[in-house]
C-alpha atoms as a PDB file:
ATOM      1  CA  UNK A   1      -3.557  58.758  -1.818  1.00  0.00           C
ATOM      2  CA  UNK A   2      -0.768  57.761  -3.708  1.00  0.00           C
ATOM      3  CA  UNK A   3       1.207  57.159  -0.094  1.00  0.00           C
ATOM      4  CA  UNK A   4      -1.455  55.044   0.809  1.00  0.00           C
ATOM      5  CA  UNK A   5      -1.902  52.782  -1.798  1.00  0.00           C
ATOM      6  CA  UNK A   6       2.435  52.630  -1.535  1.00  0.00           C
ATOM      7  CA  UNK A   7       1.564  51.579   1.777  1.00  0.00           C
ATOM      8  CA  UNK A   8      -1.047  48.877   0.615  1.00  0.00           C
ATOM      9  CA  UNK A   9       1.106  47.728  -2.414  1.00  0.00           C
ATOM     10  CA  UNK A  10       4.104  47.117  -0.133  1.00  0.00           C
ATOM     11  CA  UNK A  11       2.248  45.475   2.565  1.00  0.00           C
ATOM     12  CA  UNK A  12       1.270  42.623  -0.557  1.00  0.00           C
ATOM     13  CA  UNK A  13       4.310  41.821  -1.449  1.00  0.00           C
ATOM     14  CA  UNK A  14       5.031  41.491   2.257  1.00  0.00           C
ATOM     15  CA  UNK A  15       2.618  38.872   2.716  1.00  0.00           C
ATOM     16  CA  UNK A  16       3.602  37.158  -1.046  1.00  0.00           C
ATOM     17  CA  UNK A  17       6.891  36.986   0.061  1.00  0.00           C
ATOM     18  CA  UNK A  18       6.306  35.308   3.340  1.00  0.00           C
ATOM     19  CA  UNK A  19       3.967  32.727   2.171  1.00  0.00           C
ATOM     20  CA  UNK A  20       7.131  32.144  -0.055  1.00  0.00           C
ATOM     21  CA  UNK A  21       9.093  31.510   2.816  1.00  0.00           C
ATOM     22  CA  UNK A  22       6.615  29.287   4.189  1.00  0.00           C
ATOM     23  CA  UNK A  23       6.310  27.046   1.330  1.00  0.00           C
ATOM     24  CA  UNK A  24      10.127  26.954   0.524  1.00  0.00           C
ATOM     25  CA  UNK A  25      10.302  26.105   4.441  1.00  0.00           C
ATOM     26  CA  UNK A  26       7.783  23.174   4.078  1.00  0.00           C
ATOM     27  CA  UNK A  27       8.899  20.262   5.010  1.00  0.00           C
ATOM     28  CA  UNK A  28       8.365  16.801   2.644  1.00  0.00           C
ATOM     29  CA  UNK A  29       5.945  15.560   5.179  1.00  0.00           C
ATOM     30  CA  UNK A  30       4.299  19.022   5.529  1.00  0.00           C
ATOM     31  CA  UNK A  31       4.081  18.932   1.869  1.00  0.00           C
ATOM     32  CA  UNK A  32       2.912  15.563   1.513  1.00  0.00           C
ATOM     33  CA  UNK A  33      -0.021  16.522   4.190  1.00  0.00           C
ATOM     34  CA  UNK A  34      -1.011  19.618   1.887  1.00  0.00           C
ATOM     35  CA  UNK A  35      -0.897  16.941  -0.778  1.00  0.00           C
ATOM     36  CA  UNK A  36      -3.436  14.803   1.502  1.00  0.00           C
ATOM     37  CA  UNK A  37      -5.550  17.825   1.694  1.00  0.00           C
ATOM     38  CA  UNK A  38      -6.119  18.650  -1.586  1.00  0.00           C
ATOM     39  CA  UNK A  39      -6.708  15.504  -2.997  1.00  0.00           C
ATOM     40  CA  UNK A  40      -9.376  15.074   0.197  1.00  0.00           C
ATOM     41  CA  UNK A  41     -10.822  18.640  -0.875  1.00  0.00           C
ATOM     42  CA  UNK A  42     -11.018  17.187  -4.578  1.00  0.00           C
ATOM     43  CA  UNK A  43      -8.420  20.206  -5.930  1.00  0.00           C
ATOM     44  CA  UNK A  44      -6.442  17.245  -8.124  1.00  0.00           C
ATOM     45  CA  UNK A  45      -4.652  19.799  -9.929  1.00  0.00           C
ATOM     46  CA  UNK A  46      -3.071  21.118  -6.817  1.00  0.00           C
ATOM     47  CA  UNK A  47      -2.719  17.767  -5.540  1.00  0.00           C
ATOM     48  CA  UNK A  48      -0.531  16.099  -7.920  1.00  0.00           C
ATOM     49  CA  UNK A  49       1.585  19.397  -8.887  1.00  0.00           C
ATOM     50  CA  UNK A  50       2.340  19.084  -4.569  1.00  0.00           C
ATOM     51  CA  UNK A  51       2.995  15.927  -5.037  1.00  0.00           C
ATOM     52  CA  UNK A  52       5.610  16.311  -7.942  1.00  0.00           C
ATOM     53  CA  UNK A  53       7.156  18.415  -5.310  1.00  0.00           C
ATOM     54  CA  UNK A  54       8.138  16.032  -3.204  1.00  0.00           C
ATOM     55  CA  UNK A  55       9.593  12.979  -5.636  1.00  0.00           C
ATOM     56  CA  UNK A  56      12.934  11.965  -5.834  1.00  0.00           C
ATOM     57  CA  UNK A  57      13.772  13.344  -2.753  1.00  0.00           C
ATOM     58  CA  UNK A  58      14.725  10.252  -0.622  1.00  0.00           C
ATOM     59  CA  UNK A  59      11.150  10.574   1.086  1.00  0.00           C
ATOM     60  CA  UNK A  60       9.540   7.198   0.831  1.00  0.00           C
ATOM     61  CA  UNK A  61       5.988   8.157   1.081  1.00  0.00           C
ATOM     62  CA  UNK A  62       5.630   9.717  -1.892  1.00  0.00           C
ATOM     63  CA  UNK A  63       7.285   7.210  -3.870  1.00  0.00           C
ATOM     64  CA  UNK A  64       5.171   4.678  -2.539  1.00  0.00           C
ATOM     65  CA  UNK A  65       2.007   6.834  -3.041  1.00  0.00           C
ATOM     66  CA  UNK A  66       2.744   7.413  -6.914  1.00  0.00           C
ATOM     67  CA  UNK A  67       3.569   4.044  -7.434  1.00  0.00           C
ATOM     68  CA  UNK A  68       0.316   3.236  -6.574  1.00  0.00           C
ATOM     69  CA  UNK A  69      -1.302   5.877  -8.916  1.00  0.00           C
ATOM     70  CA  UNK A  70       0.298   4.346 -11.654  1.00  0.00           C
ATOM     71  CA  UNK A  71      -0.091   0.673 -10.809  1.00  0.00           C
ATOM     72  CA  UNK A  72      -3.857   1.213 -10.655  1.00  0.00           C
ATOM     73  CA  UNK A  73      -4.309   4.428 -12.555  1.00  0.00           C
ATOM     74  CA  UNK A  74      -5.972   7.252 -11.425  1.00  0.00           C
ATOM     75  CA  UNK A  75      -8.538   9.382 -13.827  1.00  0.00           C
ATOM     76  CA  UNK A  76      -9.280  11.780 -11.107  1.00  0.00           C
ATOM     77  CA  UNK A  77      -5.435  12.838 -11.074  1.00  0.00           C
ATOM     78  CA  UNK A  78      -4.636  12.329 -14.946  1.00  0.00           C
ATOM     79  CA  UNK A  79      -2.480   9.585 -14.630  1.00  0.00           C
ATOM     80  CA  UNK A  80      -2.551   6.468 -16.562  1.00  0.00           C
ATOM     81  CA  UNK A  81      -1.441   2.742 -15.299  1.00  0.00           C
ATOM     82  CA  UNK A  82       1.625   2.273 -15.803  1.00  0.00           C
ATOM     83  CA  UNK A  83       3.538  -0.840 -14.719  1.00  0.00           C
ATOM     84  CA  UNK A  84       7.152   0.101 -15.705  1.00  0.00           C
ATOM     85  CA  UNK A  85       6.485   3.640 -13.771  1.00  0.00           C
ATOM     86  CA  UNK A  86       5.057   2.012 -10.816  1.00  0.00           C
ATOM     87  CA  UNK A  87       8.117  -0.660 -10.509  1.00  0.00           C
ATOM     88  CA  UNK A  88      10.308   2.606 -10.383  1.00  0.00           C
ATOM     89  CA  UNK A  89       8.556   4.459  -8.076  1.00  0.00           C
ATOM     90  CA  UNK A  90       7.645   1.296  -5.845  1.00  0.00           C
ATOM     91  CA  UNK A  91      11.542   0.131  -5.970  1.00  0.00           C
ATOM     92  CA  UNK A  92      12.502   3.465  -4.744  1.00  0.00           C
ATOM     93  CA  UNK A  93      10.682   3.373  -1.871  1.00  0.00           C
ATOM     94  CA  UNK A  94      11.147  -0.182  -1.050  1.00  0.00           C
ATOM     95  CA  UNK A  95      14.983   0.528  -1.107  1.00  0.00           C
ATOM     96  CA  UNK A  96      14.306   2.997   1.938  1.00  0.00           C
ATOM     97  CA  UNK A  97      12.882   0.364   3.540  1.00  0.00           C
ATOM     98  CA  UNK A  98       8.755   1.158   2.781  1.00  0.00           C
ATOM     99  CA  UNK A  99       6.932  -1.825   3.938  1.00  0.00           C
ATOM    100  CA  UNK A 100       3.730  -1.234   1.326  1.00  0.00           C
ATOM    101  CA  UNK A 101       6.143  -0.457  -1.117  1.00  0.00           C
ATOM    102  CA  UNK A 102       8.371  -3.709  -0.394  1.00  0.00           C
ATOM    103  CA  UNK A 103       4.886  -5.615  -1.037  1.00  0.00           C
ATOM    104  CA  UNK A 104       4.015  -3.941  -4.250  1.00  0.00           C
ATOM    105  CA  UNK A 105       7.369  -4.989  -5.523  1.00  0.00           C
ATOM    106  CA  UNK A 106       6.665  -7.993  -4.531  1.00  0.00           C
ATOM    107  CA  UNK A 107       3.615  -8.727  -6.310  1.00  0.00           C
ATOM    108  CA  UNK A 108       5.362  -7.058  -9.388  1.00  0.00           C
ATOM    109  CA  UNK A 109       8.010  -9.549  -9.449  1.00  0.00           C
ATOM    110  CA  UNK A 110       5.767 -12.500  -8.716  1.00  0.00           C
ATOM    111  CA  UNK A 111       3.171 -11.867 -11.726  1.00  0.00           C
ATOM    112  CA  UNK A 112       5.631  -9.878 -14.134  1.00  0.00           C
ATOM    113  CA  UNK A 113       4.261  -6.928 -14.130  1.00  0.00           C
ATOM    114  CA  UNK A 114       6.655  -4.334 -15.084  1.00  0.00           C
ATOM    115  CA  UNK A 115       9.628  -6.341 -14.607  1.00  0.00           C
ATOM    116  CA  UNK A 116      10.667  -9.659 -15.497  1.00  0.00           C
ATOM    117  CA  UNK A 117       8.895 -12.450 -13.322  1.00  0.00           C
ATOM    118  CA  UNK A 118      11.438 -13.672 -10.527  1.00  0.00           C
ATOM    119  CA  UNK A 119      10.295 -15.833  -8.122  1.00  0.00           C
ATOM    120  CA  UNK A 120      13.363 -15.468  -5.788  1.00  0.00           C
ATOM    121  CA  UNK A 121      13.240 -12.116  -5.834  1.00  0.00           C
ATOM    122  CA  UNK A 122       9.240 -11.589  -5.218  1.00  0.00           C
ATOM    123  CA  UNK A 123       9.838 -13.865  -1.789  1.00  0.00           C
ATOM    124  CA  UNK A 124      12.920 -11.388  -0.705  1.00  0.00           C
ATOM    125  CA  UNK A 125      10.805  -8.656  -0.885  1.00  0.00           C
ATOM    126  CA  UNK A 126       7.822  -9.827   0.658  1.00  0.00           C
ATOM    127  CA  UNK A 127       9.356 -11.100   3.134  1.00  0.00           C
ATOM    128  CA  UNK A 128      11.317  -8.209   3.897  1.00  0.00           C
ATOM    129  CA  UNK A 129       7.637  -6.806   3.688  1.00  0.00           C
ATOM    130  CA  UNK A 130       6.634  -9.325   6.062  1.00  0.00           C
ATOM    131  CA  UNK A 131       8.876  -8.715   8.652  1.00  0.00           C
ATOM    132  CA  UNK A 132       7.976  -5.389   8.984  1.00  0.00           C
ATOM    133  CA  UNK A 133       4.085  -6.358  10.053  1.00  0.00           C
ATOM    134  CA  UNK A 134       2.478  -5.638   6.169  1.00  0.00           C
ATOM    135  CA  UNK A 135       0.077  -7.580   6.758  1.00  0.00           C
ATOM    136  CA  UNK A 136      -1.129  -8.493   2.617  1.00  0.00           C
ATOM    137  CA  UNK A 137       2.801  -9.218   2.343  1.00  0.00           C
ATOM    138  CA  UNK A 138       2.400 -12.136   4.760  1.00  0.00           C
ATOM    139  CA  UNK A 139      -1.059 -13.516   3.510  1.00  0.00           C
ATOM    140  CA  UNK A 140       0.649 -13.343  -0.163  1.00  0.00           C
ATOM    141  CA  UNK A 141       3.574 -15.827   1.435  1.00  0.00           C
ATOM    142  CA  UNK A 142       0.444 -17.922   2.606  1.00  0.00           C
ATOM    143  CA  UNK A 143      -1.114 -18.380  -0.522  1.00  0.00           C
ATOM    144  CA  UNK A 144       2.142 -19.142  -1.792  1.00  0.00           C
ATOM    145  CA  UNK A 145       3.117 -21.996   0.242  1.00  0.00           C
ATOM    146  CA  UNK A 146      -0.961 -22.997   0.510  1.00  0.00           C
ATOM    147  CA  UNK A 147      -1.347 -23.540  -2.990  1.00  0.00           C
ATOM    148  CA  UNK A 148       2.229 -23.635  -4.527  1.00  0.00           C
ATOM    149  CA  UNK A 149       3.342 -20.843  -7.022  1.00  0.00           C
ATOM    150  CA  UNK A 150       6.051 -22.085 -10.205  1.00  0.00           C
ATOM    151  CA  UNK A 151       8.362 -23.849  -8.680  1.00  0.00           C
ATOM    152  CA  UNK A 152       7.550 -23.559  -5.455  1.00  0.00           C
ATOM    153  CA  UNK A 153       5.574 -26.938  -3.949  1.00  0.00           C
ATOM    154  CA  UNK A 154       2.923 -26.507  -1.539  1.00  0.00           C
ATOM    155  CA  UNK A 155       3.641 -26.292   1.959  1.00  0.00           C
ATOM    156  CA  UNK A 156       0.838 -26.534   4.821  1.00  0.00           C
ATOM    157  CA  UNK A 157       3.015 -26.056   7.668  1.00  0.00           C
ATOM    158  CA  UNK A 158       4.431 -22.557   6.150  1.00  0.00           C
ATOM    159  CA  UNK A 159       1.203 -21.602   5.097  1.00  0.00           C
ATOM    160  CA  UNK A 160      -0.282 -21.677   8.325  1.00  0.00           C
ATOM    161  CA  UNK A 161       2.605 -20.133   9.776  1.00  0.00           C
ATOM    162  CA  UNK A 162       2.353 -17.505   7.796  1.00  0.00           C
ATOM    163  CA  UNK A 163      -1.491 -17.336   7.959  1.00  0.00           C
ATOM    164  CA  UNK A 164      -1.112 -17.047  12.091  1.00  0.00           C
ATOM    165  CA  UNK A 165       1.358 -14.751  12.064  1.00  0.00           C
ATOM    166  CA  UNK A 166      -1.231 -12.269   9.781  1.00  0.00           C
ATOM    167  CA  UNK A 167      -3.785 -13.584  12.438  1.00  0.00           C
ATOM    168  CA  UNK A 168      -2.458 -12.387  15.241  1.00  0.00           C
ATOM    169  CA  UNK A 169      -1.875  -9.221  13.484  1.00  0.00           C
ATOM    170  CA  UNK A 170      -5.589  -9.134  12.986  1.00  0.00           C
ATOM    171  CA  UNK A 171      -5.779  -9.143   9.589  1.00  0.00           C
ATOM    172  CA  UNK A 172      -9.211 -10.718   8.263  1.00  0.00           C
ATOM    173  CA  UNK A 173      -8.475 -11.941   5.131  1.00  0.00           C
ATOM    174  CA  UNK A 174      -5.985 -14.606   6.440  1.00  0.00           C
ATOM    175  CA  UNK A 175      -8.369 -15.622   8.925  1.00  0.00           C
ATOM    176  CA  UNK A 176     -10.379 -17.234   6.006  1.00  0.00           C
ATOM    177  CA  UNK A 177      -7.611 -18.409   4.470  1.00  0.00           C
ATOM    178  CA  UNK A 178      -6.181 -20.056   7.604  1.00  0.00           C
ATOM    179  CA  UNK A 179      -9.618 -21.510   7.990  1.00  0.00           C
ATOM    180  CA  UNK A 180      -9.777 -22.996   4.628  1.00  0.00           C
ATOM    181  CA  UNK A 181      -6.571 -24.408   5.042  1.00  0.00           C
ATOM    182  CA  UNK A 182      -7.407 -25.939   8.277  1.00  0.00           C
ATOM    183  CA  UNK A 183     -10.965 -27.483   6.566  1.00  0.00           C
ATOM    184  CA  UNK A 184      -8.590 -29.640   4.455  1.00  0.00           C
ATOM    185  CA  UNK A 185      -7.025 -30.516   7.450  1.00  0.00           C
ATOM    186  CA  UNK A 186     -10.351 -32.013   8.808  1.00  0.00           C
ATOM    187  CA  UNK A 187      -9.778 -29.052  11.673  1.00  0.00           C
ATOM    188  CA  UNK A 188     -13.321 -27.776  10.865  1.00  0.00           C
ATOM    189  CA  UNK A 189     -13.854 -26.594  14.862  1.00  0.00           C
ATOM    190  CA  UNK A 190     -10.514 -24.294  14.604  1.00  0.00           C
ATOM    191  CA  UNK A 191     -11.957 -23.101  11.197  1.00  0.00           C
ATOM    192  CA  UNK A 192     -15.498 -22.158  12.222  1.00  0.00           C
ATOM    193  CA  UNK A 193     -13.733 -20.140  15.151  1.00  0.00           C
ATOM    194  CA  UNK A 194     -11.729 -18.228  12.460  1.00  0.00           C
ATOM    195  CA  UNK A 195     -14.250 -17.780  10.220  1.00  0.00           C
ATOM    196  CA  UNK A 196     -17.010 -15.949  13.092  1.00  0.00           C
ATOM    197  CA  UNK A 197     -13.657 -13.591  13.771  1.00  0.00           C
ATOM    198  CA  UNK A 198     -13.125 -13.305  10.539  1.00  0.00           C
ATOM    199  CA  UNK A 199     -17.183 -11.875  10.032  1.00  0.00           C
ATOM    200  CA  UNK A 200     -17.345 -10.216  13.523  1.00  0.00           C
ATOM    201  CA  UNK A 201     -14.482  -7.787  11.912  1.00  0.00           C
ATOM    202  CA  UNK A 202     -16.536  -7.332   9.057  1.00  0.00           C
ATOM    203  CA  UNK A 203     -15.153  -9.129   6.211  1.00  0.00           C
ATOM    204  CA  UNK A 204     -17.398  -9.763   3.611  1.00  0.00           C
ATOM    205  CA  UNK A 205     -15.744 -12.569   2.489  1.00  0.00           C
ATOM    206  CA  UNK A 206     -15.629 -14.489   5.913  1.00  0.00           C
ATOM    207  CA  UNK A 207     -19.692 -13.573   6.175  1.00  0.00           C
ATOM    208  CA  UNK A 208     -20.265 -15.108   2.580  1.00  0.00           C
ATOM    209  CA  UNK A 209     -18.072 -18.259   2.576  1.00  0.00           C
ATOM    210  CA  UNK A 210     -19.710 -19.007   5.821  1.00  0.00           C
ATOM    211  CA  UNK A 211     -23.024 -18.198   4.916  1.00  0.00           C
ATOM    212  CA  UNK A 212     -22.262 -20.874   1.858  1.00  0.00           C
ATOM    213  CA  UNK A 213     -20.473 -23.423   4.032  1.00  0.00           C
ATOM    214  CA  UNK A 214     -22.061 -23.601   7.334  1.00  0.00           C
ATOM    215  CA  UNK A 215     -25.522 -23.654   7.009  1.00  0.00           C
END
């Protein structure tokens, strides 16, 4: 008996120690999936201690993805906004080249938050954002140059650029702004077309504003 449960004992430790293996063999973005997983499952324990794991290890993804927890908080998780946390975290990623997280910093830098407001430095990263396709990056530039923003004046003709450019893209929201820009314009034909897109992709805000506008 004794033999056997030997036998049973070492066959445990067999299968502990290759599970060890297999974790310490993980990859970051096998990691970061298990990460996905849990937090999907609802285990936010396991979650966040997997995602702790993979931090400040030159992999952008999980920079980006706590900077967001602590730019908006997250109860589920345990962790509480924090600007000066997120700007870290965000700033990591963005100097890997993270498109998201370029845009976050972005924002950051525009309204302050975590940082000291700098206007020059908010339009480097969102346009180095921009360039990369992130699509709220470019519709940010938009409203920038729609409506003016400190010292910047307004500028129609790089609004709509910008605006098209997140068109083409697809991107909803700067189909309604692109169509409210064009309104002032007295371009109300180009605008209707925009907005109908705009609500055909299912953005509530296109379906409302027209709703209100074009009755």
């Amino acid at each position: 008996m004794k033999i056997g449960e030997t036998k049973l004992n070492s066959d445990f430790n067999k299968m502990l120690n290759n599970e060890h293996v297999l974790v310490e063999n993980d990859t970051l973005q096998d990691l970061f999936k298990k990460y996905k997983r849990f937090y999907e499952a609802e285990s936010f324990l396991e979650s966040l201690e997997i995602l702790t794991q993979t931090l400040n290890k030159g992999f952008s993804h999980a920079e980006f993805e706590m900077g967001k927890h602590h730019y908006f908080g997250n109860d589920q998780l345990g962790v509480v906004k924090d600007y000066l946390k997120a700007f870290k975290y965000f700033s990591e990623a963005a100097d890997q080249g993270h498109a998201g997280a370029l845009y976050y910093q972005g924002i950051m830098y525009l309204e302050g938050l975590g940082v000291v407001l700098d206007i020059n430095q908010a339009l480097l990263s969102l346009n180095n954002a921009a360039i990369q396709g992130e699509t709220e990056a470019i519709d940010t530039l938009g409203k920038i140059y729609q409506f003016g923003y400190s010292n910047i004046l307004p500028d129609y003709k790089k609004a709509e650029s910008y605006y098209k450019n997140a068109v083409k893209l697809g991107y909803p929201p700067s189909m309604l702004n692109l169509a409210v820009l064009l309104e002032k314009q007295f371009r109300f034909e180009e605008a209707y077309e925009l907005i109908i897109e705009s609500a055909k992709l299912g953005y509530m805000g296109a379906i409302h504003y027209g709703l209100s506008t074009y009755k």
